[in-house]
C-alpha atoms as a PDB file:
ATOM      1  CA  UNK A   1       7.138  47.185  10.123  1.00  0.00           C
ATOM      2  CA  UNK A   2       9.385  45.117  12.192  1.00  0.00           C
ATOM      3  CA  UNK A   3       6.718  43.032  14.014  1.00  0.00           C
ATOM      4  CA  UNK A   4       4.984  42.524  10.703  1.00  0.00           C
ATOM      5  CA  UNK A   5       8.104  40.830   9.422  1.00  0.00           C
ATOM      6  CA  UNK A   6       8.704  39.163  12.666  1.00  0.00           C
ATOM      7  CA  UNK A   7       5.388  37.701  12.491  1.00  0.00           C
ATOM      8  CA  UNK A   8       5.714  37.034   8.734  1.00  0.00           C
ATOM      9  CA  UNK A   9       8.565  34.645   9.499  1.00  0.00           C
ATOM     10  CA  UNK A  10       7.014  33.197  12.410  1.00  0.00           C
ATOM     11  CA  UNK A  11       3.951  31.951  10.329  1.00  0.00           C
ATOM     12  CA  UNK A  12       6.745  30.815   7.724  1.00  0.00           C
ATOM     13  CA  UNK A  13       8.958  29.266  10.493  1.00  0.00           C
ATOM     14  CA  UNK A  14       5.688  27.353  12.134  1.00  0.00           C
ATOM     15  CA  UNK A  15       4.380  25.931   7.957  1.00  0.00           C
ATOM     16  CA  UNK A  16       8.051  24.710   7.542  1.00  0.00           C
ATOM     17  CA  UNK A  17       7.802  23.004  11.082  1.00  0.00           C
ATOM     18  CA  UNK A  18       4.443  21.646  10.314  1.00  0.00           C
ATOM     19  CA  UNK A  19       5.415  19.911   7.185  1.00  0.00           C
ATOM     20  CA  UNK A  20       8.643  18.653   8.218  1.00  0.00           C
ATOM     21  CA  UNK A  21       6.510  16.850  11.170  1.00  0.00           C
ATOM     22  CA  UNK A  22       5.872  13.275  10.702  1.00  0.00           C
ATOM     23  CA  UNK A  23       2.428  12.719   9.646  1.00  0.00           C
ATOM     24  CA  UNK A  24       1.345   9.666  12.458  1.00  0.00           C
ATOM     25  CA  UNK A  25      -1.100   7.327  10.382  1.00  0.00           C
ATOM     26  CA  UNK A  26      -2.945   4.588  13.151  1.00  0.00           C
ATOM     27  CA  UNK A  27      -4.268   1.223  10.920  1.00  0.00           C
ATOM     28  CA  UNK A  28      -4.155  -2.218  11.524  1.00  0.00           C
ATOM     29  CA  UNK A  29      -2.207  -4.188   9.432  1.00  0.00           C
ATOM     30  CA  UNK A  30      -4.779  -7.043   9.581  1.00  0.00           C
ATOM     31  CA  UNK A  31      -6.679  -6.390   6.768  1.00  0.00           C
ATOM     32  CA  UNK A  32      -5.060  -7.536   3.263  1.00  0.00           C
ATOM     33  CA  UNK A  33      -5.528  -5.923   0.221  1.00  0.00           C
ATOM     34  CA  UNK A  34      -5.875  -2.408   2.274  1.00  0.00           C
ATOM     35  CA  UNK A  35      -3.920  -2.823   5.272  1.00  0.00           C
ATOM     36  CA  UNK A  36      -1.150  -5.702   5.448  1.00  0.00           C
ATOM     37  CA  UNK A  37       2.216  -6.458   5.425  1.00  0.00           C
ATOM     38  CA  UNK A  38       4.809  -7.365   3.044  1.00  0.00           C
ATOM     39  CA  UNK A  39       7.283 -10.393   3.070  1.00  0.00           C
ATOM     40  CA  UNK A  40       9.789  -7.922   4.574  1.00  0.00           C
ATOM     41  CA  UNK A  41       7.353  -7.393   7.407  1.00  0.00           C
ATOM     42  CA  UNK A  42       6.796  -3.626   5.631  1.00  0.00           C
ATOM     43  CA  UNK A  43       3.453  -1.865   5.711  1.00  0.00           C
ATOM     44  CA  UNK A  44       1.792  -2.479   2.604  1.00  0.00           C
ATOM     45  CA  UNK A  45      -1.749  -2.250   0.930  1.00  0.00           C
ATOM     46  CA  UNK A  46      -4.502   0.462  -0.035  1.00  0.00           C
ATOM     47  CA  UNK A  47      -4.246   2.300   2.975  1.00  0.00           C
ATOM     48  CA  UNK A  48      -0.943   2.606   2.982  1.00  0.00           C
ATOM     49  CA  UNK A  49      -0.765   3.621  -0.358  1.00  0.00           C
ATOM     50  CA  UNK A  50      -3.177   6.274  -0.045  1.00  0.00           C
ATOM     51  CA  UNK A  51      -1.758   7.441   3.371  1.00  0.00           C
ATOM     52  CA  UNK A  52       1.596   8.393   1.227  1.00  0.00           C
ATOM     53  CA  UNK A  53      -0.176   9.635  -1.347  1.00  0.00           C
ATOM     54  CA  UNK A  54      -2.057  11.796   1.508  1.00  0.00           C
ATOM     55  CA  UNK A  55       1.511  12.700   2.912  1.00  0.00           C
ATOM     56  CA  UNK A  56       2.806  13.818  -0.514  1.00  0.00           C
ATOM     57  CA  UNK A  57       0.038  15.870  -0.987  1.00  0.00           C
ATOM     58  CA  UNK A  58       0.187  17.536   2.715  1.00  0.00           C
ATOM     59  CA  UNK A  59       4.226  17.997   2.435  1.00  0.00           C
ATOM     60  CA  UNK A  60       5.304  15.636   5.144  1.00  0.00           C
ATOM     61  CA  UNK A  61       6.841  11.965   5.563  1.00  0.00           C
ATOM     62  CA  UNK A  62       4.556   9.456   6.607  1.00  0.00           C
ATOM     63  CA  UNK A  63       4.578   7.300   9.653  1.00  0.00           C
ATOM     64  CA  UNK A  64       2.581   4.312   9.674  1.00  0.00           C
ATOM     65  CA  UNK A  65       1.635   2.970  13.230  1.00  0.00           C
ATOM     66  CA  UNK A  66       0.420  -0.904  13.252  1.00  0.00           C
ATOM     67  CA  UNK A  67      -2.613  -0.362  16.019  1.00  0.00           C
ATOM     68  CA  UNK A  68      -4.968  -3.476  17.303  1.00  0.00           C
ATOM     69  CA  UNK A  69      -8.118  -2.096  16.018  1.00  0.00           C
ATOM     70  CA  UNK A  70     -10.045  -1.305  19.534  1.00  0.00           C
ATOM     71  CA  UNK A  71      -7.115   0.940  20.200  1.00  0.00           C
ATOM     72  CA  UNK A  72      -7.129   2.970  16.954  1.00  0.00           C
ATOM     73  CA  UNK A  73      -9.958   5.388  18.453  1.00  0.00           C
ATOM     74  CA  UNK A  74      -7.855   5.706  21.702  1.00  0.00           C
ATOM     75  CA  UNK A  75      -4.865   6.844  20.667  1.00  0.00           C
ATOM     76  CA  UNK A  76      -6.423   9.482  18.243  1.00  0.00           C
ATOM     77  CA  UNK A  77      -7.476  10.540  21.323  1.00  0.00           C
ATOM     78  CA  UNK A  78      -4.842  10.724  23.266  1.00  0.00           C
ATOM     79  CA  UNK A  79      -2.586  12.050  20.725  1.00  0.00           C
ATOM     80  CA  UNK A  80      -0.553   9.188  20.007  1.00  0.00           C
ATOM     81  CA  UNK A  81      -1.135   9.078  16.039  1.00  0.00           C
ATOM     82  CA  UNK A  82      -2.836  11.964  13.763  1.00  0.00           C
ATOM     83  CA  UNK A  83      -5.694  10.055  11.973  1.00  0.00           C
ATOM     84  CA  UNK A  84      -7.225   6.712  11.354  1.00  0.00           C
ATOM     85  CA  UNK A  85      -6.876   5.293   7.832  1.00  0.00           C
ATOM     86  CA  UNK A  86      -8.115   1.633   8.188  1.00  0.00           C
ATOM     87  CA  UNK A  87     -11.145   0.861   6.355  1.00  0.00           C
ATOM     88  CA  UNK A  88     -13.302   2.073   9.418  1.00  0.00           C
ATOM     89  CA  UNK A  89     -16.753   2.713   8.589  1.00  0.00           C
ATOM     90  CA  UNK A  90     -18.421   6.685   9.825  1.00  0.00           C
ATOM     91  CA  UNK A  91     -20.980   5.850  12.123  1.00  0.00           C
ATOM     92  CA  UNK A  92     -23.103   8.182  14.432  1.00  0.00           C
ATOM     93  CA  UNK A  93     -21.224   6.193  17.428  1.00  0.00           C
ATOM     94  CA  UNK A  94     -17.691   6.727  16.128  1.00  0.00           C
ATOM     95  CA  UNK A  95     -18.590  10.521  14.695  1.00  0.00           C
ATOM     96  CA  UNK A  96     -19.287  11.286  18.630  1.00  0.00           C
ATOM     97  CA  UNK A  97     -15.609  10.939  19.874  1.00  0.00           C
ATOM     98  CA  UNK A  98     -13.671  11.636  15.896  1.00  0.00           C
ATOM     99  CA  UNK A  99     -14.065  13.951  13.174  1.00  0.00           C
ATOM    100  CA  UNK A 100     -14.585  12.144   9.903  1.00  0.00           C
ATOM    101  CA  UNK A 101     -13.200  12.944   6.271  1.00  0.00           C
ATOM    102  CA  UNK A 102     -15.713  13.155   3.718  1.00  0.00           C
ATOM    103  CA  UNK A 103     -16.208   9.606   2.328  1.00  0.00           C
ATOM    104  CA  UNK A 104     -13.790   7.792   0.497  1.00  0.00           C
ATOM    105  CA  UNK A 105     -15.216   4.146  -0.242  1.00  0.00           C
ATOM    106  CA  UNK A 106     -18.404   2.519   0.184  1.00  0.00           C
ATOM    107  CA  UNK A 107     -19.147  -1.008   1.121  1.00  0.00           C
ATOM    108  CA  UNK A 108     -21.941  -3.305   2.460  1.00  0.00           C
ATOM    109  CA  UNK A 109     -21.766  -6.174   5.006  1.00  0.00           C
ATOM    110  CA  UNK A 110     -21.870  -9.589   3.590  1.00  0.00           C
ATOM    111  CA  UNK A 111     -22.326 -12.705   4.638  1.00  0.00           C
ATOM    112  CA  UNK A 112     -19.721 -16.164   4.898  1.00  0.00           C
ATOM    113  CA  UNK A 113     -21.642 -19.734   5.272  1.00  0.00           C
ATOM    114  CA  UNK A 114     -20.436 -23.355   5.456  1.00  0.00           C
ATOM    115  CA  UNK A 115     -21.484 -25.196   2.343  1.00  0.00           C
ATOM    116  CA  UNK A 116     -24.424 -27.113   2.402  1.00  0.00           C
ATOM    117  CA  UNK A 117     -25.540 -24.859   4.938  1.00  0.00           C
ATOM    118  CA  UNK A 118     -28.836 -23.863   3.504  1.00  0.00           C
ATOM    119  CA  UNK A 119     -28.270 -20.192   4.080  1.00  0.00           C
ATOM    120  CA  UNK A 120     -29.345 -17.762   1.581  1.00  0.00           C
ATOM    121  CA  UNK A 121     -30.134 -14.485   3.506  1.00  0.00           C
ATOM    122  CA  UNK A 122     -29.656 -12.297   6.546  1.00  0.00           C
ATOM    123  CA  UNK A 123     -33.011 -13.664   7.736  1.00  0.00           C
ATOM    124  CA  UNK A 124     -32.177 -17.317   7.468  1.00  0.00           C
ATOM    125  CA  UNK A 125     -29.553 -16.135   9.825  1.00  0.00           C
ATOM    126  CA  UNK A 126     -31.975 -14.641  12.461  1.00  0.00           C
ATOM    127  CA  UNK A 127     -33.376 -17.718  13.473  1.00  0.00           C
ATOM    128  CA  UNK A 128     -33.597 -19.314  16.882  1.00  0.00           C
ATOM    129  CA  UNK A 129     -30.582 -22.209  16.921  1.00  0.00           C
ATOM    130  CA  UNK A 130     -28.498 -20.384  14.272  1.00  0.00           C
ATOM    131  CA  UNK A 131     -24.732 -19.154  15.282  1.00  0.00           C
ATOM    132  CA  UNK A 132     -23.331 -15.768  13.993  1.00  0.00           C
ATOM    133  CA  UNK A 133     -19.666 -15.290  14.465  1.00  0.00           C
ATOM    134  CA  UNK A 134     -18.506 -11.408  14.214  1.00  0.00           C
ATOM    135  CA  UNK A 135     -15.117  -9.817  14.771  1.00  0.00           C
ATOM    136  CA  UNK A 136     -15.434  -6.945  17.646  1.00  0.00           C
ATOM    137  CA  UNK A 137     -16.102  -3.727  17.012  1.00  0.00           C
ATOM    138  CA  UNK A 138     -16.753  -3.943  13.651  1.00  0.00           C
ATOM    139  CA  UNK A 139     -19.712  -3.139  11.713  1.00  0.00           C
ATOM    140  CA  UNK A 140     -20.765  -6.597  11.547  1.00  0.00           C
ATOM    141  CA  UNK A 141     -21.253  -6.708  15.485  1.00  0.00           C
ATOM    142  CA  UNK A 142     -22.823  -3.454  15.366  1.00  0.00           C
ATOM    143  CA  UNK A 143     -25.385  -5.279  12.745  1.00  0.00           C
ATOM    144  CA  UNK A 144     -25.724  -8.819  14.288  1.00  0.00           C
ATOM    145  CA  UNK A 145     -26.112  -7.161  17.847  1.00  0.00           C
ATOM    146  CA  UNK A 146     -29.049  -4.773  16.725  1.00  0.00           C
ATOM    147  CA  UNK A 147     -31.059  -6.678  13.837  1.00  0.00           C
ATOM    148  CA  UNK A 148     -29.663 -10.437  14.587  1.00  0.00           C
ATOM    149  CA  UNK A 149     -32.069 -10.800  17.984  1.00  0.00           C
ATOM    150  CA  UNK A 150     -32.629 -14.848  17.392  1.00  0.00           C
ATOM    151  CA  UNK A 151     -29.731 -15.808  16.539  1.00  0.00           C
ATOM    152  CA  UNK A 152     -26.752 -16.884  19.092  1.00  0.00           C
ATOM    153  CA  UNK A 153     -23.634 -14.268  18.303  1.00  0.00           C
ATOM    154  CA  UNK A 154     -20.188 -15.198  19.022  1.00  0.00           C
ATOM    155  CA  UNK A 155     -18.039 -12.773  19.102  1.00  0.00           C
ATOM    156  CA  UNK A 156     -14.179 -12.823  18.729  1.00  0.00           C
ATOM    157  CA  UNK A 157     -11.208 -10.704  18.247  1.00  0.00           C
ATOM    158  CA  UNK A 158      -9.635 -11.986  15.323  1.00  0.00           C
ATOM    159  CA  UNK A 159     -11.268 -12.378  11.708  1.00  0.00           C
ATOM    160  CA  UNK A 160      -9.010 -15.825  11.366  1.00  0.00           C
ATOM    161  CA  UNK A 161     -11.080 -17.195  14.402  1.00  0.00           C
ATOM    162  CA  UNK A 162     -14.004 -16.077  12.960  1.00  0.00           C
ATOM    163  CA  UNK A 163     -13.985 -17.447   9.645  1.00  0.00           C
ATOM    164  CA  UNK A 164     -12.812 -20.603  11.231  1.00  0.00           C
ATOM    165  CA  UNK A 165     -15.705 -21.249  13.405  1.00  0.00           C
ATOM    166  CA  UNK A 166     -17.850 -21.209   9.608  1.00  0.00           C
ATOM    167  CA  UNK A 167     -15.528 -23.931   8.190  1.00  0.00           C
ATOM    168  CA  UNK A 168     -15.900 -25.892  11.316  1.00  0.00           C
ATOM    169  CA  UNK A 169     -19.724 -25.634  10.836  1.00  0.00           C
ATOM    170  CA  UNK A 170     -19.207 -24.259  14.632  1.00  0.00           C
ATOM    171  CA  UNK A 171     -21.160 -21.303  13.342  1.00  0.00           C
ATOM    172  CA  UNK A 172     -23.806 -20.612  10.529  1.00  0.00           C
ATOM    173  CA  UNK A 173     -22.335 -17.232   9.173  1.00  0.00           C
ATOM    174  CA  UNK A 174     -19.568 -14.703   9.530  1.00  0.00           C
ATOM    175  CA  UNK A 175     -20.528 -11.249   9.040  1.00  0.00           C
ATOM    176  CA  UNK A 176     -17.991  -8.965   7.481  1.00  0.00           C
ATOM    177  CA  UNK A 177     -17.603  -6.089   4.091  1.00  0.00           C
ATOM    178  CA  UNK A 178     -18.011  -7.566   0.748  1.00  0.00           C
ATOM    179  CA  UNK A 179     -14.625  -7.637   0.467  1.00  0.00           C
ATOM    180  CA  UNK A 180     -13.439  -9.883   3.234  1.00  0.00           C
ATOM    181  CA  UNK A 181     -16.399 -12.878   2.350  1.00  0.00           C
ATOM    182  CA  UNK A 182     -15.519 -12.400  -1.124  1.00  0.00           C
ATOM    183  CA  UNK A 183     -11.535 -13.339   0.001  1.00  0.00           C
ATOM    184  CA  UNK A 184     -12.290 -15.729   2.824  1.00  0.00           C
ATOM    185  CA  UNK A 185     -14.272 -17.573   0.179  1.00  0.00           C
ATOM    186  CA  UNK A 186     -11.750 -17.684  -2.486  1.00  0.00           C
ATOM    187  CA  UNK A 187      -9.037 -19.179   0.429  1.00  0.00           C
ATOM    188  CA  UNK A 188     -11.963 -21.591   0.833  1.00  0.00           C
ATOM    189  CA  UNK A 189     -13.621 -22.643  -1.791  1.00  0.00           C
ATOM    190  CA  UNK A 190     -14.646 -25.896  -1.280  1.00  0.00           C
ATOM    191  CA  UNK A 191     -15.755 -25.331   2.567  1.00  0.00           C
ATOM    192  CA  UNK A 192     -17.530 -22.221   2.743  1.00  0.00           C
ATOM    193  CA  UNK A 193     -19.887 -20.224   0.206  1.00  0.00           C
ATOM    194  CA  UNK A 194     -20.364 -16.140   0.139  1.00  0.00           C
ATOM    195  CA  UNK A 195     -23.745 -14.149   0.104  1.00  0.00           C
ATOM    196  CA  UNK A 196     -21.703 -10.779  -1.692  1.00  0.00           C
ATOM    197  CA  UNK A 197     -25.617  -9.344  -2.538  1.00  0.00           C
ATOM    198  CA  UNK A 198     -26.260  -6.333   0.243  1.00  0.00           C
ATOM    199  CA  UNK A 199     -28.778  -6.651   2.294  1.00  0.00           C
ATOM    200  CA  UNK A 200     -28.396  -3.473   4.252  1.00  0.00           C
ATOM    201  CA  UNK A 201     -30.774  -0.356   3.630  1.00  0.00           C
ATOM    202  CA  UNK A 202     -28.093   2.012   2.912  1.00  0.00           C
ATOM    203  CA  UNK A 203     -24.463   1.151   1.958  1.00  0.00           C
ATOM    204  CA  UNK A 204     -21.004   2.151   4.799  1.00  0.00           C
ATOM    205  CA  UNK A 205     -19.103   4.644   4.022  1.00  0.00           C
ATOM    206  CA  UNK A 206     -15.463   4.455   4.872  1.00  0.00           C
ATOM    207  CA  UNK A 207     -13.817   8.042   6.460  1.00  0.00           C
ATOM    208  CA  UNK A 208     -10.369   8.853   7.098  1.00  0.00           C
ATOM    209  CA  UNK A 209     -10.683   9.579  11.044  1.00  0.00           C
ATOM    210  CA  UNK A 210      -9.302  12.665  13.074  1.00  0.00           C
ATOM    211  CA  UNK A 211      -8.880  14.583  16.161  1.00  0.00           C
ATOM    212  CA  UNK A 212     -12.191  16.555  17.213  1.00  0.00           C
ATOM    213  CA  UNK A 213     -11.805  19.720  15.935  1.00  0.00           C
ATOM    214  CA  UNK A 214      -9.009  19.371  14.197  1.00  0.00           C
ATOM    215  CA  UNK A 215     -10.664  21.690  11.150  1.00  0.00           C
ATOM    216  CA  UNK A 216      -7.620  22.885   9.167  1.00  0.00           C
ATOM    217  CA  UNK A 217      -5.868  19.299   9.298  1.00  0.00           C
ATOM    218  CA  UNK A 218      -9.756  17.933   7.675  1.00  0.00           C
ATOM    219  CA  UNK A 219     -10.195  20.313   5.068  1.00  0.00           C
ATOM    220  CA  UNK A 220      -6.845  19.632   3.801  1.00  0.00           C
ATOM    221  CA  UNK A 221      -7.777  15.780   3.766  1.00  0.00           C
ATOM    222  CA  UNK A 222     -11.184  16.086   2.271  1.00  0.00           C
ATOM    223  CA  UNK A 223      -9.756  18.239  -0.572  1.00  0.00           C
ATOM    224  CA  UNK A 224      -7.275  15.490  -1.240  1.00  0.00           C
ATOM    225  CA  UNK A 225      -9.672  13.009  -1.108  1.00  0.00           C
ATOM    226  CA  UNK A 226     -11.438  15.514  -3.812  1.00  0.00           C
ATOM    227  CA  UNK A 227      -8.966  15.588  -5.543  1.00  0.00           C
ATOM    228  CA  UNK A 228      -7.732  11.498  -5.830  1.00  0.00           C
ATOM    229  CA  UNK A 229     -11.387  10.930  -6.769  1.00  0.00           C
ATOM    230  CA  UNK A 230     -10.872  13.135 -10.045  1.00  0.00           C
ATOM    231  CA  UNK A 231      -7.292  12.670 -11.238  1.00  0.00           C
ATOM    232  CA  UNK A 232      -7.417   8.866 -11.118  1.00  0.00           C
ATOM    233  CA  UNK A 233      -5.669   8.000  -7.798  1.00  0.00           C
ATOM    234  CA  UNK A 234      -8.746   5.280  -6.449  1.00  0.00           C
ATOM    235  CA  UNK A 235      -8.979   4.191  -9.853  1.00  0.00           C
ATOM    236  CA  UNK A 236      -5.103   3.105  -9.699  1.00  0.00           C
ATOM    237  CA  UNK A 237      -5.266   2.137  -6.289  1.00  0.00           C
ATOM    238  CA  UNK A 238      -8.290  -0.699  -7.414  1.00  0.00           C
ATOM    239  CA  UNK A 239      -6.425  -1.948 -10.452  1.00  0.00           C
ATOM    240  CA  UNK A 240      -3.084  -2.709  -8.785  1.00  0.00           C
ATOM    241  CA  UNK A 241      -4.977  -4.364  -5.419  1.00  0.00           C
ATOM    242  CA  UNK A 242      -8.555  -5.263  -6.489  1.00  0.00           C
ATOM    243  CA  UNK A 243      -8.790  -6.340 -10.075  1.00  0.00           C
ATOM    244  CA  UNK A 244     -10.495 -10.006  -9.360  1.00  0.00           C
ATOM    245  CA  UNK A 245     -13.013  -8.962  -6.698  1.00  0.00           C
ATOM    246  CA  UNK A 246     -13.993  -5.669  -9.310  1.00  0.00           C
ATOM    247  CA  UNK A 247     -14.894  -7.751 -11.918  1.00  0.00           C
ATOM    248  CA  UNK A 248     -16.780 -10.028  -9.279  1.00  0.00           C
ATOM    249  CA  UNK A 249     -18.674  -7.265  -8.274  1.00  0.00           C
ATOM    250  CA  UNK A 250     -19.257  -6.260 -11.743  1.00  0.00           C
ATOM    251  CA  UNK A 251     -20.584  -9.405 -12.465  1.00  0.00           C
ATOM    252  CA  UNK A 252     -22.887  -9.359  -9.559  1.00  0.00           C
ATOM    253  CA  UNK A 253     -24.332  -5.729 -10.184  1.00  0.00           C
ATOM    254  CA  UNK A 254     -22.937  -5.011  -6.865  1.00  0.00           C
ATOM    255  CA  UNK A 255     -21.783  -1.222  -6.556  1.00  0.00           C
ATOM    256  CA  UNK A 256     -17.870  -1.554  -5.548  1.00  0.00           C
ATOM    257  CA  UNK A 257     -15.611   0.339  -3.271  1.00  0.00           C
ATOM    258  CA  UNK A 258     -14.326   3.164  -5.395  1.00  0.00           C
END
């Protein structure tokens, strides 16, 4: 009887511990509406919205840690933060080193051009002479590098530099989610048009990213993603952050995030 009770308030000792504990959150706060920061300098955005929505639901305060994107994966690994929330697409490549969440978003590369350029697809893009800026380590480089054999790619590690390179008719297109043409092009209007339409097979899927093996700390995120999906959470998260790209999309036919 005793060592039942002693291990009865072990197990209740080591939940209280566990959701007391900080839970570490890795984005980079590059990325506005989903990860950014506020006038104050604050976290702000989708992300970290849903991350403390996450830590509400898990029991524990939430610690947001401002990463540089190629070291997100990293210091999952090495323990430094306890998941990835930063719009990063599952991929095969990525799913060998971190356990994804079931999916919470979808989204499809798109394309930034110069006016006047004459671009009006991915193929006009994979042409012998053309220039394709990407950011690294995205999606986008993933793409250009694989399918975008003709063209010239330039790759950089900031999206500003990027998107620069198209308004300086430096390069023919920036490839990027729907999301980021569709604000790059609304900041500049009268220099650069967007190609939102997806020309992909299959759409990305964005995953909340953990440890390997880390099962019990996964199902309770993929039940909360569950969960958000049903009572409304995504739904509140796209009105207060994405109400002029939504309708946009709407307008397009294009499938959007939520």
């Amino acid at each position: 009887m005793r060592k039942m009770l002693v291990l009865f308030f072990s197990l209740i000792f080591a939940q209280s511990l566990w959701a007391e504990k900080p839970l570490r959150v890795g984005m980079e706060l590059q990325y506005p509406p989903f990860e950014m920061t506020d006038k104050a300098g604050n976290p702000s955005g989708i992300s970290v919205d849903l991350a403390k929505a996450l830590g509400k639901y898990l029991g524990r305060p939430v610690q947001i840690e401002n990463i540089a994107w190629d070291g997100l994966i990293p210091s999952l690994k090495t323990g430094k933060i306890d998941m990835i929330i930063s719009s990063m697409t599952i991929t095969p490549e990525r799913a060998k080193t971190v356990d994804f969440s079931i999916p919470y978003a979808q989204s499809n590369l798109a394309i930034l051009t110069w006016k006047g350029s004459g671009i009006k697809s991915i193929d006009d893009l994979n042409q012998k002479g053309r220039k394709v800026a990407v950011k690294k380590g995205t999606t986008g480089h993933i793409y250009a590098r694989k399918h975008l054999k003709n063209a010239e790619i330039l790759v950089f590690d900031k999206e500003n530099a990027a998107v620069l390179e198209v308004i300086q008719k430096r390069a023919d297109g920036f490839l990027y989610d729907q999301l980021t043409i569709y604000r790059n092009w609304k900041k500049h209007p009268d220099q650069t048009e967007a190609l939102l339409k997806p020309f992909q097979k299959k759409p990305e899927y964005w995953g909340i990213a953990m440890r390997k093996g880390d099962k019990e700390l996964k199902e309770k995120v993929d039940a909360f993603i569950r969960q958000a999906k049903k009572d409304g959470t995504f739904d509140a998260l796209a009105n207060k952050y994405l109400q002029g790209p939504k309708e946009t999309f709407d307008k397009l036919g294009i499938p959007f995030f939520f």
